[in-house]
N, C-alpha and C. Protein backbone atom coordinates (compact mmCIF):
# COMPACT_ATOMS: atom_id res chain seq x y z
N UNK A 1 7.58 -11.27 -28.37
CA UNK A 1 7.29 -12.47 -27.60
C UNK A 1 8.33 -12.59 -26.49
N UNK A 2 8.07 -12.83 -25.24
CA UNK A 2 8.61 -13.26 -24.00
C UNK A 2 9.32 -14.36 -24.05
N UNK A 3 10.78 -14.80 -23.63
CA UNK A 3 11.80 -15.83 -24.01
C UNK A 3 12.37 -15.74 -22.73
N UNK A 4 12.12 -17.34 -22.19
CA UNK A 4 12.39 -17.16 -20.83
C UNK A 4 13.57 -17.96 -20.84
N UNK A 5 14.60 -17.50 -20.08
CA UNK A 5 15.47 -18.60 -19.76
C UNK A 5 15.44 -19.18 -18.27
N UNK A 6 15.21 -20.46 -17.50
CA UNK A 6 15.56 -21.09 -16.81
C UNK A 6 16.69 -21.51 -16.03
N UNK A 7 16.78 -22.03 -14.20
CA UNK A 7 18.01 -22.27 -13.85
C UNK A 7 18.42 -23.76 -13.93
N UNK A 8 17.53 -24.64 -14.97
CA UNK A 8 17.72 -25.61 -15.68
C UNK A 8 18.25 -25.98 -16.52
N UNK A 9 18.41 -24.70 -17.38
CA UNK A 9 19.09 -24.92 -18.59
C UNK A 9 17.79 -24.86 -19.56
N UNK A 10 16.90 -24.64 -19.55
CA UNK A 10 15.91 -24.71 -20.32
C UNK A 10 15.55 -23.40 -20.43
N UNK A 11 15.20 -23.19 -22.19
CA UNK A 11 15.11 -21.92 -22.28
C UNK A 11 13.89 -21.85 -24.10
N UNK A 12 12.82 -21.17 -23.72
CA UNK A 12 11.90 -20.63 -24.19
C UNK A 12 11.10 -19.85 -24.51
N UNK A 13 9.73 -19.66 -25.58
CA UNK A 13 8.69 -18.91 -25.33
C UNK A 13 8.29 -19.14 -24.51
N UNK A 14 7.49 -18.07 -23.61
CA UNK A 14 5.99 -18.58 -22.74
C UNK A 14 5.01 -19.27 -23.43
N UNK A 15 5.03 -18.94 -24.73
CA UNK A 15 3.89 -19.75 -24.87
C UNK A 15 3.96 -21.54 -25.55
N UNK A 16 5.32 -21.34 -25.45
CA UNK A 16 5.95 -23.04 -25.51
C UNK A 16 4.96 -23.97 -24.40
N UNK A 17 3.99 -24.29 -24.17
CA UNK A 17 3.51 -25.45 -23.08
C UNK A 17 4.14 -26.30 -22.92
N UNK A 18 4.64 -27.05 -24.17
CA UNK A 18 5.38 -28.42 -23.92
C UNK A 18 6.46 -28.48 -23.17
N UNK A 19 7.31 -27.06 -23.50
CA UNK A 19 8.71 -27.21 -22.68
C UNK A 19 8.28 -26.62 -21.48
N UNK A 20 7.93 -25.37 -21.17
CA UNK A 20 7.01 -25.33 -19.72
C UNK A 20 7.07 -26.71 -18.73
N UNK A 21 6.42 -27.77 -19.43
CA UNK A 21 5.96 -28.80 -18.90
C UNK A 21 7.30 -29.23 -18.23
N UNK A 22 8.42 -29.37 -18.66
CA UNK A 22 9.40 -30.02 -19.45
C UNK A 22 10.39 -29.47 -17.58
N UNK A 23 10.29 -28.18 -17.42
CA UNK A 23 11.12 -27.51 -16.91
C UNK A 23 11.12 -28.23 -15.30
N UNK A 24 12.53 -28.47 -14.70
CA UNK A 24 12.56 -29.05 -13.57
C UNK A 24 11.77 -28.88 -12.46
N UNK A 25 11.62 -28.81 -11.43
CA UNK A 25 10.69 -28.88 -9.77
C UNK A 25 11.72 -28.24 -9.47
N UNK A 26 11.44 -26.65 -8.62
CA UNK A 26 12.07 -25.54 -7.97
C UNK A 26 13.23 -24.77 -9.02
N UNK A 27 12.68 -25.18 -10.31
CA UNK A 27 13.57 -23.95 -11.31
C UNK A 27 13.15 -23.10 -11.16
N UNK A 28 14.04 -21.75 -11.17
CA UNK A 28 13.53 -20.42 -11.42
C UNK A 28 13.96 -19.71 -12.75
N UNK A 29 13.14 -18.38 -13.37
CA UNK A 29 13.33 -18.09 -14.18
C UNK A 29 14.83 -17.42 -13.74
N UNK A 30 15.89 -17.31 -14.66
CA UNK A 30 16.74 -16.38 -14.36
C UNK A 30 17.49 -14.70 -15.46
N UNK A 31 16.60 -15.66 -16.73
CA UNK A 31 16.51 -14.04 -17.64
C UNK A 31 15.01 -14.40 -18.92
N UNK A 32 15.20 -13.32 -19.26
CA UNK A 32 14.35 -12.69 -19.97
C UNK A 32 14.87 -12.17 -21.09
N UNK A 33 14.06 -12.25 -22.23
CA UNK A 33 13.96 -11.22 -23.53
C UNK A 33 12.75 -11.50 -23.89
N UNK A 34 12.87 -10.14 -24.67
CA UNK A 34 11.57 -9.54 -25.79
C UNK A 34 12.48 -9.97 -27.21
N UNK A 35 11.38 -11.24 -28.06
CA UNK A 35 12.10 -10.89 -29.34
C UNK A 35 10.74 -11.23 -30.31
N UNK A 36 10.96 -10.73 -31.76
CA UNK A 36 9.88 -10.91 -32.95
C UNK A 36 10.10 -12.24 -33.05
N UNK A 37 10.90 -13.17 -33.26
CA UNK A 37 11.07 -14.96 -33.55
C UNK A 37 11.90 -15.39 -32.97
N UNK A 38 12.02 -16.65 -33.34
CA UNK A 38 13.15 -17.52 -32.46
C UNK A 38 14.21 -17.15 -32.76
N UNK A 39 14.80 -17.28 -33.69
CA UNK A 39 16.56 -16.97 -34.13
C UNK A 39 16.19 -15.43 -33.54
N UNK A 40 16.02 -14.69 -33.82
CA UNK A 40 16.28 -12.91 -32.49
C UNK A 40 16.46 -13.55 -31.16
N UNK A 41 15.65 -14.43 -30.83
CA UNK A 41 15.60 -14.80 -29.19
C UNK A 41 17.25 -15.16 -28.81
N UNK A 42 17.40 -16.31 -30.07
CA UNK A 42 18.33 -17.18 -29.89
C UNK A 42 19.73 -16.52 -30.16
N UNK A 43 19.63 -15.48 -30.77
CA UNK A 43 20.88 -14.88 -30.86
C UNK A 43 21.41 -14.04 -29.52
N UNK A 44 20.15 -13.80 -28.66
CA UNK A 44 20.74 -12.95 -27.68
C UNK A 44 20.82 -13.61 -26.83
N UNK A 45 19.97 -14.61 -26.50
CA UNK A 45 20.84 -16.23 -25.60
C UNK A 45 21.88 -16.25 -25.62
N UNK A 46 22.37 -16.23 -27.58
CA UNK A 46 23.90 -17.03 -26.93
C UNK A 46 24.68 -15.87 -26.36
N UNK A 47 24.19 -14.55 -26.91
CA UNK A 47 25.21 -13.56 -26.63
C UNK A 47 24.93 -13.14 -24.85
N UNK A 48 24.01 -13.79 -23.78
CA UNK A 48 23.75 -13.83 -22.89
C UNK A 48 24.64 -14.53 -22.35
N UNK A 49 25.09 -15.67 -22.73
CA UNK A 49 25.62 -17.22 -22.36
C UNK A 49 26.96 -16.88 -22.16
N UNK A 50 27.09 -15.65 -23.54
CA UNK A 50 28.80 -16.01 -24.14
C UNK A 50 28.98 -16.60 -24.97
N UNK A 51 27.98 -17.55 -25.51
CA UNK A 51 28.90 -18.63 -26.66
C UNK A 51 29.21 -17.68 -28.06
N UNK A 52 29.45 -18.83 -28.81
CA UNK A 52 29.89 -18.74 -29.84
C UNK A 52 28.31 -17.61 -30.80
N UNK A 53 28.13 -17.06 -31.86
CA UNK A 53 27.09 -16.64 -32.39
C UNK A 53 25.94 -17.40 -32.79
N UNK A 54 24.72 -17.46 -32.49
CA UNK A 54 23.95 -18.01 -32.87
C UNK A 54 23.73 -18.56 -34.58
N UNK A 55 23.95 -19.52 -35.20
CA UNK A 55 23.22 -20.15 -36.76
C UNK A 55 22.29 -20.55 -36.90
N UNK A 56 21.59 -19.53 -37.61
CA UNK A 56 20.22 -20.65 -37.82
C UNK A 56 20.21 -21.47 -38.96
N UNK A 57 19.26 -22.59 -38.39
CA UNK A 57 18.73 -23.50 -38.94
C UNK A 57 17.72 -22.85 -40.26
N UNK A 58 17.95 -23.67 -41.44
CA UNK A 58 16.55 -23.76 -42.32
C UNK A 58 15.32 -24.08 -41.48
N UNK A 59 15.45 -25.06 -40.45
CA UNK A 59 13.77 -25.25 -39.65
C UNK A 59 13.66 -24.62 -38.84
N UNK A 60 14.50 -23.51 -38.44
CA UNK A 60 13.81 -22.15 -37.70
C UNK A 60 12.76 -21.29 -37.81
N UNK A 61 11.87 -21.67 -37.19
CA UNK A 61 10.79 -20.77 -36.88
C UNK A 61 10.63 -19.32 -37.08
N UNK A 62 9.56 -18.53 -38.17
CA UNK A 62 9.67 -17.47 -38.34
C UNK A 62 9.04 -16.63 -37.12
N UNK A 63 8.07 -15.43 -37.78
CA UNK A 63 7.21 -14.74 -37.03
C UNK A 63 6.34 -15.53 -36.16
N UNK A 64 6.58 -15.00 -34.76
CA UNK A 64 5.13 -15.76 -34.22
C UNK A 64 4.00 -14.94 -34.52
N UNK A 65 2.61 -16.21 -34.64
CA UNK A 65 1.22 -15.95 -34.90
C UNK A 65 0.41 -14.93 -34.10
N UNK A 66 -0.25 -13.92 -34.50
CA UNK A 66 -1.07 -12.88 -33.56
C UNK A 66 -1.12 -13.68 -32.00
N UNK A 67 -1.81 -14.65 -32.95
CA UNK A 67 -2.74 -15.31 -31.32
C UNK A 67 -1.43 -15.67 -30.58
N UNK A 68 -0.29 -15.90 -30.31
CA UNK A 68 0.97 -16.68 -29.91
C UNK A 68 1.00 -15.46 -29.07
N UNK A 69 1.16 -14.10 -30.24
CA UNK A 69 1.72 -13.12 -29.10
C UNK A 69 0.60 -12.36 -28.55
N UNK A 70 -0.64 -12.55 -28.74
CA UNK A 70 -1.85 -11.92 -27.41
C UNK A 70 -1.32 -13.06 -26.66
N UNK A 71 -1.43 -14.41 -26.18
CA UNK A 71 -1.09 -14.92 -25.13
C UNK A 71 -0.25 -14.88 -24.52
N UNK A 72 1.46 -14.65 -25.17
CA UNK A 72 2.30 -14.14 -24.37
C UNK A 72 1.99 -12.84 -23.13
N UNK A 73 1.75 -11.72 -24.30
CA UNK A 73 1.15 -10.99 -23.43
C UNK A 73 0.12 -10.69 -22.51
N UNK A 74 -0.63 -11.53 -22.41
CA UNK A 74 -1.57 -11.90 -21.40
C UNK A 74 -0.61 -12.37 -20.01
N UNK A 75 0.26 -13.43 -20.79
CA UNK A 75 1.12 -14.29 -19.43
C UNK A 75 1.87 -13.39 -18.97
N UNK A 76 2.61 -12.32 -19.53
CA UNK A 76 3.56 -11.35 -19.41
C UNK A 76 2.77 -10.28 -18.29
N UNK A 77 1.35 -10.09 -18.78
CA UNK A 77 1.01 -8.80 -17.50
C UNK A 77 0.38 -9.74 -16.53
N UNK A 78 0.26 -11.51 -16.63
CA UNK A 78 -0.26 -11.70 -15.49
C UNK A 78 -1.66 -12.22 -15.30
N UNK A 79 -2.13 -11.42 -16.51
CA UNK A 79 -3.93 -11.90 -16.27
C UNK A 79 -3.94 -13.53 -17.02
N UNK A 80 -3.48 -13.94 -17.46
CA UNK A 80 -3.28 -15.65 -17.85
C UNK A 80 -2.27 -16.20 -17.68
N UNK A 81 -2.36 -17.29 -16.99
CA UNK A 81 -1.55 -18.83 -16.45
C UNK A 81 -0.68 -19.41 -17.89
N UNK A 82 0.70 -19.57 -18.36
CA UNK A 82 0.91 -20.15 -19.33
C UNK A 82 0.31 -21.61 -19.61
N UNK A 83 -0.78 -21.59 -20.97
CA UNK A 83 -1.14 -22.77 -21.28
C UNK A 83 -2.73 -22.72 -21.08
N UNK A 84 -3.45 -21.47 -20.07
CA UNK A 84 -4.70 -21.18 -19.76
C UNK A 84 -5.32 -20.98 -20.83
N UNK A 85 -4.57 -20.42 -21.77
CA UNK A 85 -5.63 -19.32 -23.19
C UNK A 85 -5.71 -20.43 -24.46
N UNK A 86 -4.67 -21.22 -24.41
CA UNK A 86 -4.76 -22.78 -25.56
C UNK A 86 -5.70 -23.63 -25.63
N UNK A 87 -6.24 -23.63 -24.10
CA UNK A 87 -7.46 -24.75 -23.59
C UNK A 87 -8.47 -24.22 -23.84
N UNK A 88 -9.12 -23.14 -23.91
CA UNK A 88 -10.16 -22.41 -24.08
C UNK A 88 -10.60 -22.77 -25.05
């Protein structure tokens, strides 16, 4: 799954809509990863950032769902708009 980080400070899946929504007027993306779940994502954030090592939470999110990651990858080569393939 695609994990975008923002020059907002906001940082996600693509296929997050809500935070999408969320993300400022004239942010740009400024990195990227490929990870299997959130805590993988989140560990290389911090080690992106510098901080301290990522802990996860007990309410951390495991594997994302097939369908989660065909839509990423849809958004990833381009042929779908994040949030296009949810409405359908």
């Amino acid at each position: 799954m695609l994990h975008q980080a923002w020059s907002d400070g906001s940082f996600f899946p693509v296929v997050n809509h809500s935070a999408r929504a969320l993300v400022e007027d004239g942010a740009t993306v400024v990195w990227t990863v490929e990870a299997a779940n959130w805590v993988e994502a989140m560990v290389s954030y911090h080690q992106w950032r510098g901080w301290e090592p990522y802990r996860p939470m007990d309410s951390d999110a495991g594997a994302y769902s097939a369908a989660q990651e065909g839509e990423a990858a849809e958004i990833a080569r381009g042929i779908a708009e994040p949030g296009s393939l949810s409405k359908q």
